[in-house]
PDB file of N, CA and C in Angstrom:
ATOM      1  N   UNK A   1       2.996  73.632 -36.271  1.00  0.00           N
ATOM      2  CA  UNK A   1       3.586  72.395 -36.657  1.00  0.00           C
ATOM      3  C   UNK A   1       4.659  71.956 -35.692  1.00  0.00           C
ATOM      4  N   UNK A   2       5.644  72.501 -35.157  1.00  0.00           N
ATOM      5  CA  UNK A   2       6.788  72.336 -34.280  1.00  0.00           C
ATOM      6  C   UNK A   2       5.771  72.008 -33.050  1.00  0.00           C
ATOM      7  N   UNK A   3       4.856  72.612 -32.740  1.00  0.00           N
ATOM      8  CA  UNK A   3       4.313  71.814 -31.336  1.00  0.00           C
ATOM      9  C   UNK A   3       3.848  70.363 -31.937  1.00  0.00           C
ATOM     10  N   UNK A   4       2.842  70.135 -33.067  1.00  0.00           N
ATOM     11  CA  UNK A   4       2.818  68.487 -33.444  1.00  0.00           C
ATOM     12  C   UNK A   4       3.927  68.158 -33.640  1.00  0.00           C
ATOM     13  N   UNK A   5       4.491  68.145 -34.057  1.00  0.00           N
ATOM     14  CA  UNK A   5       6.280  67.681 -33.892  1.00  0.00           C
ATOM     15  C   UNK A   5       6.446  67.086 -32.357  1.00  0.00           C
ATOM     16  N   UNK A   6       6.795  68.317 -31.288  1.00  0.00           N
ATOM     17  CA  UNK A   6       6.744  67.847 -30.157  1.00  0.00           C
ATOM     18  C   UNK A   6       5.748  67.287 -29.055  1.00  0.00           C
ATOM     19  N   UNK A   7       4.383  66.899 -29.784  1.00  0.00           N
ATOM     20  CA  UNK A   7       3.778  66.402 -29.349  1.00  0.00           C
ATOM     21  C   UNK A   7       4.233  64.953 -29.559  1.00  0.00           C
ATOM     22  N   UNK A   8       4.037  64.692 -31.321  1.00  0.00           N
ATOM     23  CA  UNK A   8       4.415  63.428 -31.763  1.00  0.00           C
ATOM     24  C   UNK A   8       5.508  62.514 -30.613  1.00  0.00           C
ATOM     25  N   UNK A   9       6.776  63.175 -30.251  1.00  0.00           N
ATOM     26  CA  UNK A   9       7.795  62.640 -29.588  1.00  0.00           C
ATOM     27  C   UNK A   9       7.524  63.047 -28.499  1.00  0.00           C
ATOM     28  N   UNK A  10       6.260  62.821 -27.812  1.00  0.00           N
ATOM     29  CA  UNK A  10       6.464  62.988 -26.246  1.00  0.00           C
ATOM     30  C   UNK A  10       5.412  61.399 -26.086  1.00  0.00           C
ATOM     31  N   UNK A  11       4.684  61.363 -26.956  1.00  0.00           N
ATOM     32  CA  UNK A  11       3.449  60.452 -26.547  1.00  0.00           C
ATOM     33  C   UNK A  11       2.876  59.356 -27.299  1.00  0.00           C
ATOM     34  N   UNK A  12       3.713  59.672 -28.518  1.00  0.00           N
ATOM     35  CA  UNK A  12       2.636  58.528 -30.098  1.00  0.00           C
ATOM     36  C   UNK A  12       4.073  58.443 -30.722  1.00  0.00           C
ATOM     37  N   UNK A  13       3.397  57.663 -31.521  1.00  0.00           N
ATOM     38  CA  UNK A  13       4.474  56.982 -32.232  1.00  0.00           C
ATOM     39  C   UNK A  13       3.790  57.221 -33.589  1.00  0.00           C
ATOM     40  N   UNK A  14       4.483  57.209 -34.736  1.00  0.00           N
ATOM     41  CA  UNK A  14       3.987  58.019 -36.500  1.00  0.00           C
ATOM     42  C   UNK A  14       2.994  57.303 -36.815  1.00  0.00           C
ATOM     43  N   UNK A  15       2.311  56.071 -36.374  1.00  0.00           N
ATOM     44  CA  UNK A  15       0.763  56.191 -36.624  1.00  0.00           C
ATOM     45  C   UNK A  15       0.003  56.410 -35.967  1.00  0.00           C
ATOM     46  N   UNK A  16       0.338  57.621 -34.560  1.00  0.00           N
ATOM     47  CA  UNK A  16      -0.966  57.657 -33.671  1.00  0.00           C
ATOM     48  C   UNK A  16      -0.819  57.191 -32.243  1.00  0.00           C
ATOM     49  N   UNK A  17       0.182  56.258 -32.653  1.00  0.00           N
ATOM     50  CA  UNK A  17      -0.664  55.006 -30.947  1.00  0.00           C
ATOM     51  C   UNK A  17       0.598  55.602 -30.172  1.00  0.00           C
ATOM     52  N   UNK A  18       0.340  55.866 -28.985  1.00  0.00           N
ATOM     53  CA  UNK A  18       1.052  56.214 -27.574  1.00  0.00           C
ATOM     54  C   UNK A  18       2.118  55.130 -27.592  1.00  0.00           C
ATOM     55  N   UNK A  19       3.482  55.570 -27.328  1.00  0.00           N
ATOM     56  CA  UNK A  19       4.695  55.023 -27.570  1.00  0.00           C
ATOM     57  C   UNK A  19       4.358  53.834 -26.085  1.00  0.00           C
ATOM     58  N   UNK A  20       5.050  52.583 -26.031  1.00  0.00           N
ATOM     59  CA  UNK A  20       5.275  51.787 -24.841  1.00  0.00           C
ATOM     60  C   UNK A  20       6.015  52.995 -23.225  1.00  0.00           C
ATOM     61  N   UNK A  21       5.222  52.727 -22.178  1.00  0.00           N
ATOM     62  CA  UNK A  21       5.786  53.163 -21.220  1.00  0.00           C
ATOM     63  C   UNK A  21       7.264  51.830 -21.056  1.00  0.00           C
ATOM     64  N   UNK A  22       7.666  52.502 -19.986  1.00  0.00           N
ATOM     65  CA  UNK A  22       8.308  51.057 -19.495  1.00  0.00           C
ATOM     66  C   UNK A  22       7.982  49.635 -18.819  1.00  0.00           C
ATOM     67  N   UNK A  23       6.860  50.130 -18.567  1.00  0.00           N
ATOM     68  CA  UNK A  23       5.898  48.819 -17.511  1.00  0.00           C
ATOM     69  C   UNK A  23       5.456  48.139 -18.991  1.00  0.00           C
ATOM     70  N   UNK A  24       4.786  49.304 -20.104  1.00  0.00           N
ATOM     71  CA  UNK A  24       4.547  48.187 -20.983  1.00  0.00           C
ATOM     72  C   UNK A  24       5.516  47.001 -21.699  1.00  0.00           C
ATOM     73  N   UNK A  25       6.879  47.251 -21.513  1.00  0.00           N
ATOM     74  CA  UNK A  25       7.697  46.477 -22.457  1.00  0.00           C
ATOM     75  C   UNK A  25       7.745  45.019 -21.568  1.00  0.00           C
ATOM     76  N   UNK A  26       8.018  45.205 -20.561  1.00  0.00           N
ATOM     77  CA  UNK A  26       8.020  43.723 -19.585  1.00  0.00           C
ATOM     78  C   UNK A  26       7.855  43.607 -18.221  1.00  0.00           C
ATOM     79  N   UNK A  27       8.133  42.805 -17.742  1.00  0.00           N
ATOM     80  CA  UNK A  27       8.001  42.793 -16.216  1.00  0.00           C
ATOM     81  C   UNK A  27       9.393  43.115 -15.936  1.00  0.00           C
ATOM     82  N   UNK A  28      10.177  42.491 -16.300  1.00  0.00           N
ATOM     83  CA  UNK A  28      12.201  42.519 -16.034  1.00  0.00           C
ATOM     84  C   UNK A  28      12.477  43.887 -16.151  1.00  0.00           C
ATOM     85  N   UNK A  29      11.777  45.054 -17.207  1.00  0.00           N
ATOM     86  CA  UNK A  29      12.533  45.541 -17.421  1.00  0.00           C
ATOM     87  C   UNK A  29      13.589  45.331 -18.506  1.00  0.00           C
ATOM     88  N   UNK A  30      14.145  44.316 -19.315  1.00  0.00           N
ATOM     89  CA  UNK A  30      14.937  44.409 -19.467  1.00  0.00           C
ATOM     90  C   UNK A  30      15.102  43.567 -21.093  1.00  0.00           C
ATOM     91  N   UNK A  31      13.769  44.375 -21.704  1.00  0.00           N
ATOM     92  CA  UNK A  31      13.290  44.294 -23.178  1.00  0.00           C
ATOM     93  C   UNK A  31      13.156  42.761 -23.370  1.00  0.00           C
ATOM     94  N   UNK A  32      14.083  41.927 -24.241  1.00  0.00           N
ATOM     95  CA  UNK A  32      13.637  40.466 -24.715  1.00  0.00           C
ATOM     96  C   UNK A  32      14.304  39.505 -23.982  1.00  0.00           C
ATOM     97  N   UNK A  33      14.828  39.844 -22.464  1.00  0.00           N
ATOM     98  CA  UNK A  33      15.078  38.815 -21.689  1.00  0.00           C
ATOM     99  C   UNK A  33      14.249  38.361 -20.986  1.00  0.00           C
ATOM    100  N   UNK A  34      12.904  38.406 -21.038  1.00  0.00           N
ATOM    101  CA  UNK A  34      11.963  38.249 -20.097  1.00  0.00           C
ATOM    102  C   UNK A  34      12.086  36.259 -19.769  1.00  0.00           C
ATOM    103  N   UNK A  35      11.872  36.275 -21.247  1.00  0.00           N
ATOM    104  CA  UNK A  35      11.671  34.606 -21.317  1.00  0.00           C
ATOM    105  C   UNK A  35      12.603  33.454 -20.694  1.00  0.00           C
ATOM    106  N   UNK A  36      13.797  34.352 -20.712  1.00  0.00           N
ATOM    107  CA  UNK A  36      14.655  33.783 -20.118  1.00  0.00           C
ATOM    108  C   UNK A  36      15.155  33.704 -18.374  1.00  0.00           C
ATOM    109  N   UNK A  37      14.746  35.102 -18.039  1.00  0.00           N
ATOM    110  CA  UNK A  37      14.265  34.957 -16.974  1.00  0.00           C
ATOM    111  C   UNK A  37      12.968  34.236 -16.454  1.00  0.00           C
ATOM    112  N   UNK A  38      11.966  33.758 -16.867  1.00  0.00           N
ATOM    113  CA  UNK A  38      11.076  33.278 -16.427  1.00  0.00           C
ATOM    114  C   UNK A  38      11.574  31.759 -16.108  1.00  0.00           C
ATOM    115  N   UNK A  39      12.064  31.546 -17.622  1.00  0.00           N
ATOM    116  CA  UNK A  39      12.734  29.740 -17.518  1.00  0.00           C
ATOM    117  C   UNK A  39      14.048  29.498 -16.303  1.00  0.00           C
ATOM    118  N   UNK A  40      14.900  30.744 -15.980  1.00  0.00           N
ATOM    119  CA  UNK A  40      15.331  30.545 -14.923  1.00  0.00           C
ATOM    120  C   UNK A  40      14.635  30.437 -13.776  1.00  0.00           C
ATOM    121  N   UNK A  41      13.258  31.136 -13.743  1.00  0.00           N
ATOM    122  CA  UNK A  41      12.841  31.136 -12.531  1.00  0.00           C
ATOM    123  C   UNK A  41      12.506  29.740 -12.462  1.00  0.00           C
ATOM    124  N   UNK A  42      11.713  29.070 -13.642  1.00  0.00           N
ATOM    125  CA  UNK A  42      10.860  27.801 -13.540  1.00  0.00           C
ATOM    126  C   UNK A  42      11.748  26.464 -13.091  1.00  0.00           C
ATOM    127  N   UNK A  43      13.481  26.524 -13.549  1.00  0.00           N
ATOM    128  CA  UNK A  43      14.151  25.847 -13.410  1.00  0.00           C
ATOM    129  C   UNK A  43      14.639  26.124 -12.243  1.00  0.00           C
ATOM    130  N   UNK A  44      15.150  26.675 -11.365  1.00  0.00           N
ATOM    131  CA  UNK A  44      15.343  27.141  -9.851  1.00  0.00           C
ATOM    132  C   UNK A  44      14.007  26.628  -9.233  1.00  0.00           C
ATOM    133  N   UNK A  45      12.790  26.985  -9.471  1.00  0.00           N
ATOM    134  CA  UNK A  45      11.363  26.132  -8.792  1.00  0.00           C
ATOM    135  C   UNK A  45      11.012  25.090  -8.847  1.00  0.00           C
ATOM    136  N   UNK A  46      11.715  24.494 -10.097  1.00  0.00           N
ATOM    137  CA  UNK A  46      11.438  22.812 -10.198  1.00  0.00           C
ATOM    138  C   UNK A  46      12.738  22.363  -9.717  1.00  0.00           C
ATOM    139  N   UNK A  47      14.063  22.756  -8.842  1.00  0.00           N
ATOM    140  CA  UNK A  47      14.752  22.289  -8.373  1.00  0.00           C
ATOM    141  C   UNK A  47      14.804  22.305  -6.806  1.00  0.00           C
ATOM    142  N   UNK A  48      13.874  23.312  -6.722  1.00  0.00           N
ATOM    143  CA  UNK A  48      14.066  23.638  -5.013  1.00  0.00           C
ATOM    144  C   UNK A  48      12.818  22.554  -4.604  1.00  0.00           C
ATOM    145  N   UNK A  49      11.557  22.478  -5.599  1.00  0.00           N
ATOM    146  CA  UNK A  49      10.853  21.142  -5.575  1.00  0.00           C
ATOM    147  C   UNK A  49      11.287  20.166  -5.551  1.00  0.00           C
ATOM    148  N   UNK A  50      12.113  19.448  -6.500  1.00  0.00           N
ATOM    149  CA  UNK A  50      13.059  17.931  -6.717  1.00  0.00           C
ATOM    150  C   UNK A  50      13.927  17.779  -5.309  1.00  0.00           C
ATOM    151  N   UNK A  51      14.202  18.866  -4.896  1.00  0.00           N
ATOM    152  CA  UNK A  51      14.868  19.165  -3.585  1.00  0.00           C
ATOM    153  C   UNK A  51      14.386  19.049  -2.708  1.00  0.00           C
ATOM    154  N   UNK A  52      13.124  19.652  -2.245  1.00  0.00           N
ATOM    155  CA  UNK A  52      12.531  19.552  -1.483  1.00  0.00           C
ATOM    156  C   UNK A  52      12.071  18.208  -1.331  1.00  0.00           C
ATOM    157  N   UNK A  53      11.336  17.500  -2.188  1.00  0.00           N
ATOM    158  CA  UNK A  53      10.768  16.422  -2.217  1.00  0.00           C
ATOM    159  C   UNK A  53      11.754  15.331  -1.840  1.00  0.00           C
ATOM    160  N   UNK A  54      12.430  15.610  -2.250  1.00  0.00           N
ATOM    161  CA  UNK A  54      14.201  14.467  -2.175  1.00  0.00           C
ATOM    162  C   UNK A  54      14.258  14.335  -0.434  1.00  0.00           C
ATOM    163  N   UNK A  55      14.535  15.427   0.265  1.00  0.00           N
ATOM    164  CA  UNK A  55      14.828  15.920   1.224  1.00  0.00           C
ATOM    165  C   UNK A  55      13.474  15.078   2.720  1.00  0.00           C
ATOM    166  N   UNK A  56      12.327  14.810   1.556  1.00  0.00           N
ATOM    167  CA  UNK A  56      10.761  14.604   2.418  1.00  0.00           C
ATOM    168  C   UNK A  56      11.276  13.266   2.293  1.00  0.00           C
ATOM    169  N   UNK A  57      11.199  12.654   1.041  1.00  0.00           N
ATOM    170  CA  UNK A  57      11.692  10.912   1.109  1.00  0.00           C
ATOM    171  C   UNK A  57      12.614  10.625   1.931  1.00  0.00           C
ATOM    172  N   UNK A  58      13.837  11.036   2.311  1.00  0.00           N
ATOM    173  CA  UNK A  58      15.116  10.788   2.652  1.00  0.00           C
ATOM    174  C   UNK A  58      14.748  10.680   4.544  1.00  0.00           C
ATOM    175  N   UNK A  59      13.298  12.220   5.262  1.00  0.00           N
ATOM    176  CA  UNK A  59      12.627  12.149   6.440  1.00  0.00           C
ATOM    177  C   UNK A  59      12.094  10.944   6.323  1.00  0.00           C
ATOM    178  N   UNK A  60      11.004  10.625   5.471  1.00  0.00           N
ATOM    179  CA  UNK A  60      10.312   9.482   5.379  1.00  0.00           C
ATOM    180  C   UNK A  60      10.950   8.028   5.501  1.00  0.00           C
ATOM    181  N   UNK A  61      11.983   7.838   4.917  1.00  0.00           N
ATOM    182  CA  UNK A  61      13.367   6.526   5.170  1.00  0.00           C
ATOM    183  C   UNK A  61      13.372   6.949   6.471  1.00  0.00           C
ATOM    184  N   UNK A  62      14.327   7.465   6.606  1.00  0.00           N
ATOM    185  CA  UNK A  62      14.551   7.429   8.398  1.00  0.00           C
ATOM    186  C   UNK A  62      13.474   7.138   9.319  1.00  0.00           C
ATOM    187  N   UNK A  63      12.536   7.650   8.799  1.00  0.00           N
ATOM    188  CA  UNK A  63      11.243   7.577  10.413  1.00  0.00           C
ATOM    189  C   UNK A  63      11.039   6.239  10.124  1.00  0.00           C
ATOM    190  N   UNK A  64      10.627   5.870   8.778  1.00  0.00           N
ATOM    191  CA  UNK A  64      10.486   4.012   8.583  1.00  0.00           C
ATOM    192  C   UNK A  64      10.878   3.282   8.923  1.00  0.00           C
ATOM    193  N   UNK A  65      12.693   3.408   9.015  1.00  0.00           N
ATOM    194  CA  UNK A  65      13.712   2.470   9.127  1.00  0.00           C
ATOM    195  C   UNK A  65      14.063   3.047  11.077  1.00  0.00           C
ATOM    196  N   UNK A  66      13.707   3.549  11.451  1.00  0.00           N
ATOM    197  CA  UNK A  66      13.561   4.087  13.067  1.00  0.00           C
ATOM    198  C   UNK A  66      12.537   2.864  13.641  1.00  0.00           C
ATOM    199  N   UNK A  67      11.386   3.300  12.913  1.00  0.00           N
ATOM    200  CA  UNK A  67      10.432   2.122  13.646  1.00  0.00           C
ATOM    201  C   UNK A  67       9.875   0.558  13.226  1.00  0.00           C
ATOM    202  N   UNK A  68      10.915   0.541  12.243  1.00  0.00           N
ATOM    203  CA  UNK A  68      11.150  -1.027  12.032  1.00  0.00           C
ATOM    204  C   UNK A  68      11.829  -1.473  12.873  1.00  0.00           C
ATOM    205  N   UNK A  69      13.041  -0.503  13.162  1.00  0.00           N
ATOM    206  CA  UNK A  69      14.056  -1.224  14.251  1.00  0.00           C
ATOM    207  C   UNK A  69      13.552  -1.298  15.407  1.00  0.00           C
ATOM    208  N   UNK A  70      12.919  -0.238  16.071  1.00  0.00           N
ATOM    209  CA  UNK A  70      12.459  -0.435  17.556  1.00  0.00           C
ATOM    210  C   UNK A  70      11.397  -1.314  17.619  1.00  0.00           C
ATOM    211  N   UNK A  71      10.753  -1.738  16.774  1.00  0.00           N
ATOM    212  CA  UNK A  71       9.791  -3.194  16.736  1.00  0.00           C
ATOM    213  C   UNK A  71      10.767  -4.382  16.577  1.00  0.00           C
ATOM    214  N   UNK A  72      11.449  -4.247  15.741  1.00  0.00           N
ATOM    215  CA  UNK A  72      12.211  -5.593  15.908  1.00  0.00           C
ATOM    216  C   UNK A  72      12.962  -5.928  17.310  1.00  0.00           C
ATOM    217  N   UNK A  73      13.293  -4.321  17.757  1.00  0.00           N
ATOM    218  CA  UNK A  73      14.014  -4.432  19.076  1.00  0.00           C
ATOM    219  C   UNK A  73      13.193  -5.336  20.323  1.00  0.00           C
ATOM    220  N   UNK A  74      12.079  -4.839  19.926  1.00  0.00           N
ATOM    221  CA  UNK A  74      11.115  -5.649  20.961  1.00  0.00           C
ATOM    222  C   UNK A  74      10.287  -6.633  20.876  1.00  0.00           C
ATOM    223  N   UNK A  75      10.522  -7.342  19.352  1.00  0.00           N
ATOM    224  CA  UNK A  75      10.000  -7.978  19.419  1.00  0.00           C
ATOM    225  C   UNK A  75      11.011  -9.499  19.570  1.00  0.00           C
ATOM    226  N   UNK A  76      10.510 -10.047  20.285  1.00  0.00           N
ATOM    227  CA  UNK A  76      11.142 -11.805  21.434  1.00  0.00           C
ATOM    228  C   UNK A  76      10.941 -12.976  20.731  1.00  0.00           C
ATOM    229  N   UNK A  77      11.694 -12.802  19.309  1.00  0.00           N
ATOM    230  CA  UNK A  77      11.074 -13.906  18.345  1.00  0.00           C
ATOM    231  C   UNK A  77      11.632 -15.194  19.057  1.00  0.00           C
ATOM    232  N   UNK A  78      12.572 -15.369  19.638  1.00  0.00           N
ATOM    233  CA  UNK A  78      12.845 -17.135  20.110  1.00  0.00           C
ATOM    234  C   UNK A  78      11.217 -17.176  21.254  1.00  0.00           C
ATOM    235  N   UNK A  79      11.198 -16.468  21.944  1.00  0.00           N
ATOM    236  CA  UNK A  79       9.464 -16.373  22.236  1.00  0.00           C
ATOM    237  C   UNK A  79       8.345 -17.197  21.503  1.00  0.00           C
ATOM    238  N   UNK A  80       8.367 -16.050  20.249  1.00  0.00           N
ATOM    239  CA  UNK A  80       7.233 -16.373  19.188  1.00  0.00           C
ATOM    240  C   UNK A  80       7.362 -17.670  18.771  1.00  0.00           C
ATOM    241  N   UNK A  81       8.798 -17.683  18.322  1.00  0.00           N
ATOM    242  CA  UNK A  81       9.020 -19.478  18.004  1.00  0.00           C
ATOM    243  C   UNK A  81       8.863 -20.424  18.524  1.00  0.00           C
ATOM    244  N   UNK A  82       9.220 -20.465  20.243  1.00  0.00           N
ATOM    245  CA  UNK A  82       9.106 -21.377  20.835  1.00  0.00           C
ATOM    246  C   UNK A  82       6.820 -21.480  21.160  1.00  0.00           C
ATOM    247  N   UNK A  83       6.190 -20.513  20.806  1.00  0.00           N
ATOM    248  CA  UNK A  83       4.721 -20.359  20.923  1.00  0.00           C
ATOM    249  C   UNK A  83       4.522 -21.149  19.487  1.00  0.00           C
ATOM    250  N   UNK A  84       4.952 -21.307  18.647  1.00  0.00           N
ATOM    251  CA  UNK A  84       4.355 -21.785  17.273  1.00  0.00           C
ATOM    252  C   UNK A  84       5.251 -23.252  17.409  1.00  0.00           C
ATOM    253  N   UNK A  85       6.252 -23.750  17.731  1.00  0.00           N
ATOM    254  CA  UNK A  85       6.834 -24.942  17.693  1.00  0.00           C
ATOM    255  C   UNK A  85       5.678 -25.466  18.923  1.00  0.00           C
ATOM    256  N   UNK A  86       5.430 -25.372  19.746  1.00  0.00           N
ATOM    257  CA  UNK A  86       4.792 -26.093  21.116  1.00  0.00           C
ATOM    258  C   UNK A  86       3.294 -26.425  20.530  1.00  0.00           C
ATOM    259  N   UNK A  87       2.514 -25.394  19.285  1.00  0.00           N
ATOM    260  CA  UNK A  87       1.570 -26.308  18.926  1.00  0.00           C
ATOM    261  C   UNK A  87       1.729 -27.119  17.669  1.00  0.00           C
ATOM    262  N   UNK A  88       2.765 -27.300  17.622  1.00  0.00           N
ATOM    263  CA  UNK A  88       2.890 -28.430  16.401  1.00  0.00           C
ATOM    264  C   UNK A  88       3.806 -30.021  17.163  1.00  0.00           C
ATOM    265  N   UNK A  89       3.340 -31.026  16.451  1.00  0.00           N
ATOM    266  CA  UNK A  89       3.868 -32.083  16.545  1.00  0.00           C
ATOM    267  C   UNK A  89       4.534 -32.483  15.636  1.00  0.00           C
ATOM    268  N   UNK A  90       5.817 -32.819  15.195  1.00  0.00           N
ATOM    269  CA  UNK A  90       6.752 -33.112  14.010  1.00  0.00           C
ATOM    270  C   UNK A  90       7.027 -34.526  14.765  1.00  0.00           C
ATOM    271  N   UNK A  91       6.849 -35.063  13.368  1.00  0.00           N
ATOM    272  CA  UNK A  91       6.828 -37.133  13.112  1.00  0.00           C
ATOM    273  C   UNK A  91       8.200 -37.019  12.254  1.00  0.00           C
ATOM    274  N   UNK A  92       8.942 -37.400  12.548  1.00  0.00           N
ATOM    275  CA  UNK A  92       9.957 -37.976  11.606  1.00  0.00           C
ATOM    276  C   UNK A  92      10.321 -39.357  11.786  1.00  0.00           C
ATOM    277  N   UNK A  93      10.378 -39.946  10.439  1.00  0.00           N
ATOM    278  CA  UNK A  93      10.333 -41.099  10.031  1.00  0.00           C
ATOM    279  C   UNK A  93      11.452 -41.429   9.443  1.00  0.00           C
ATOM    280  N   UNK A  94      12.416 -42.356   9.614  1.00  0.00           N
ATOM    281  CA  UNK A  94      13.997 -42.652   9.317  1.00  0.00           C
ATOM    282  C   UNK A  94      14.032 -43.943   9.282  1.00  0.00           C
ATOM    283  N   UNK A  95      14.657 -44.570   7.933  1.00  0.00           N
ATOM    284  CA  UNK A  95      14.575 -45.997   7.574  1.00  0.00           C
ATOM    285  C   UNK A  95      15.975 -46.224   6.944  1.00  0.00           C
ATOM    286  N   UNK A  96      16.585 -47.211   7.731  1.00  0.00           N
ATOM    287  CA  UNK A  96      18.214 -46.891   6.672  1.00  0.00           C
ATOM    288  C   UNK A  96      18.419 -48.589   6.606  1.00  0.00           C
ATOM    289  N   UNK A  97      18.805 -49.080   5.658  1.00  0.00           N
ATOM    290  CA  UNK A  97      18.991 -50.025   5.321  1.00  0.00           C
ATOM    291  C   UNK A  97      20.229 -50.252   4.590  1.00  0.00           C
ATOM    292  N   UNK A  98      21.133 -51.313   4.964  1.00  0.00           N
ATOM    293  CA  UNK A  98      22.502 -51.387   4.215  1.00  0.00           C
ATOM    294  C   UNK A  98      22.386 -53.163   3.549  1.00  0.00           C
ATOM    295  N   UNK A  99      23.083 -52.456   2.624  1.00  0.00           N
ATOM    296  CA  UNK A  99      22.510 -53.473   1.380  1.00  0.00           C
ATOM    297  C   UNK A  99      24.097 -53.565   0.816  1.00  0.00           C
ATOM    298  N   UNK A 100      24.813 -54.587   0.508  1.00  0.00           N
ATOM    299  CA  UNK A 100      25.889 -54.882  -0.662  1.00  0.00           C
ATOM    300  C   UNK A 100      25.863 -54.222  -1.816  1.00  0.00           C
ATOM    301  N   UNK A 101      26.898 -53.600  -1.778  1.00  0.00           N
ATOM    302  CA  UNK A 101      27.036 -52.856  -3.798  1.00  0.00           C
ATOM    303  C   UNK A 101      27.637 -54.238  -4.604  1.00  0.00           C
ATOM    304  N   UNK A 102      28.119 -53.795  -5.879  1.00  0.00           N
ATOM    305  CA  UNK A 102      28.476 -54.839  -6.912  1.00  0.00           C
ATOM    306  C   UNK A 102      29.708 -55.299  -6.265  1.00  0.00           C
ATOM    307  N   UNK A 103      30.847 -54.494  -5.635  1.00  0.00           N
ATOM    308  CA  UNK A 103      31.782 -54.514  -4.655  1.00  0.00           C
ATOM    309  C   UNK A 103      31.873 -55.715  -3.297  1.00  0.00           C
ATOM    310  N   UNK A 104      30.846 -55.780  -3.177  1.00  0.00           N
ATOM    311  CA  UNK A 104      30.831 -56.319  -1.885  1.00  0.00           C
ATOM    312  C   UNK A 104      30.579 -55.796  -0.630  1.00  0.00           C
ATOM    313  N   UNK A 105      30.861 -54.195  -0.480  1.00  0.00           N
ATOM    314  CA  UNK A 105      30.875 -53.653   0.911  1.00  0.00           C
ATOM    315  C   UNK A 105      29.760 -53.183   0.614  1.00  0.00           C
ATOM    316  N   UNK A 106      29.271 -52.703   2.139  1.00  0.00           N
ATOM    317  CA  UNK A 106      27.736 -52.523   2.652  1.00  0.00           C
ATOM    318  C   UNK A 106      28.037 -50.938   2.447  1.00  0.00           C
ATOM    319  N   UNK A 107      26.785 -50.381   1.898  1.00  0.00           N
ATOM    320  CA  UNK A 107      26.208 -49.252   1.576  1.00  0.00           C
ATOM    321  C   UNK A 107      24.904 -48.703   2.030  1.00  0.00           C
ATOM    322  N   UNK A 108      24.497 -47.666   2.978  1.00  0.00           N
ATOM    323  CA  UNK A 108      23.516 -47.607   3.591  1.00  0.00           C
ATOM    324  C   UNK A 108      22.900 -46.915   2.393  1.00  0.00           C
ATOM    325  N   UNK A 109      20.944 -46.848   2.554  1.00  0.00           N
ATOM    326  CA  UNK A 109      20.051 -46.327   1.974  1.00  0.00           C
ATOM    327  C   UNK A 109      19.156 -46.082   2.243  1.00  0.00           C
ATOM    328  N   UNK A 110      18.941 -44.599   2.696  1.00  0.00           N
ATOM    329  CA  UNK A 110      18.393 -44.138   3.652  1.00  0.00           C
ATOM    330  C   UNK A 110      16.666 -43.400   2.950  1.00  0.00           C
ATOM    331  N   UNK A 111      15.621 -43.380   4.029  1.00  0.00           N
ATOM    332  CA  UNK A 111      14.317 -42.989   3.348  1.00  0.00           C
ATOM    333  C   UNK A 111      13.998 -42.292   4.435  1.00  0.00           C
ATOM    334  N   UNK A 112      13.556 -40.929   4.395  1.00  0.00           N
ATOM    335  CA  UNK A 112      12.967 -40.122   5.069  1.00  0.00           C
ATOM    336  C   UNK A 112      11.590 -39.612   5.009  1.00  0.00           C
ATOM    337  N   UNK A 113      10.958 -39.504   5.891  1.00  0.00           N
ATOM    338  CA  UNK A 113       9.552 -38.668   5.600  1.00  0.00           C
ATOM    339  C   UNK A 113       9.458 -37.705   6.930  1.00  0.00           C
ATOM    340  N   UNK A 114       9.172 -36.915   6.737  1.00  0.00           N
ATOM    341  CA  UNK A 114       8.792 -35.790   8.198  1.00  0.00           C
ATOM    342  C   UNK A 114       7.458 -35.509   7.925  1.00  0.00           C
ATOM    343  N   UNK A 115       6.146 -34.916   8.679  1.00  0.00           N
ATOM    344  CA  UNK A 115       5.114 -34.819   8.827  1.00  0.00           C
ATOM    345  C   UNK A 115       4.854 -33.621   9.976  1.00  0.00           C
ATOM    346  N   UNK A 116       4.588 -32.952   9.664  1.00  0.00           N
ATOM    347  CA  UNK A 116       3.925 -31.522  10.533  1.00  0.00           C
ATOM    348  C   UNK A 116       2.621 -31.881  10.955  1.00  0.00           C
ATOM    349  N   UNK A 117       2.139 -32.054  12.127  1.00  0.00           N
ATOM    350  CA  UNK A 117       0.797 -32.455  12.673  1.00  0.00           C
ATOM    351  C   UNK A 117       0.239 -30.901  13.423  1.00  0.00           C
ATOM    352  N   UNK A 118      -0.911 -30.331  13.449  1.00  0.00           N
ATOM    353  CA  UNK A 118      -1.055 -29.610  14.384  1.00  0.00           C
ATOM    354  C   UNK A 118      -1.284 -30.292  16.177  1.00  0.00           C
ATOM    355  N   UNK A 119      -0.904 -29.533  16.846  1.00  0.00           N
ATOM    356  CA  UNK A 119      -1.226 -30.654  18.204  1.00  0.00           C
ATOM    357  C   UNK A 119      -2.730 -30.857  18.519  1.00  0.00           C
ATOM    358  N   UNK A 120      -2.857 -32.440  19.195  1.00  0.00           N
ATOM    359  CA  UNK A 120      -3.943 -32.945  19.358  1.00  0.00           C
ATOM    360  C   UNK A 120      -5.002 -33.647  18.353  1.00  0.00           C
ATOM    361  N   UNK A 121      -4.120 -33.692  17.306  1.00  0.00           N
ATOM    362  CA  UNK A 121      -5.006 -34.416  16.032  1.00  0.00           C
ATOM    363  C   UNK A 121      -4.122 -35.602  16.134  1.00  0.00           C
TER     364      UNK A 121
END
């Protein structure tokens, strides 16, 4: 009996079943903190992500705002403008007429029209 005795407490537990090693209780080690370590891990991984990603947008701005500028740098818009004004023809039309108020003094009244033509029409 004293050897089942010291069998009992080397290997089973009082119905039989082989007591937990230590690998069986957790991965930590460190009985019912597991969960909590895991959620630290998950929260440290979804921050070094938010981080990371933060960090990719912030590359992505810069390279954008890099080669917007060096296009604008080169690009010769009084150039471009003066290429798009040269095929247009602008009509402006100006009619001013001065007419007496209830007063007596002359009051101009003016009528405008402008007209955008493409050239050669």
């Amino acid at each position: 009996m004293a050897e089942d005795a010291n069998k009992k407490g080397e290997g089973a537990t009082q119905e039989g079943a082989p007591e937990p090693t230590p690998s069986d209780e957790d991965v930590t080690g460190r009985g019912g903190e597991d969960r909590s370590g895991i959620s630290d891990f998950v929260r440290r991984a979804v921050s070094a992500g938010v981080g990371a990603a933060s960090r990719s947008k912030d590359d992505i701005v810069r390279v954008a705002a890099g080669e917007v500028r060096n296009w604008l740098e080169h690009l010769n818009l009084h150039e471009e403008l003066a290429k798009a004004l040269a095929k247009l023809v602008i009509e402006v039309k100006t009619e001013v007429r001065f007419r007496p108020n209830e007063e007596g003094k002359l009051v101009a009244e003016t009528t405008n029209d402008v007209k955008l033509k493409p050239q050669g029409k």
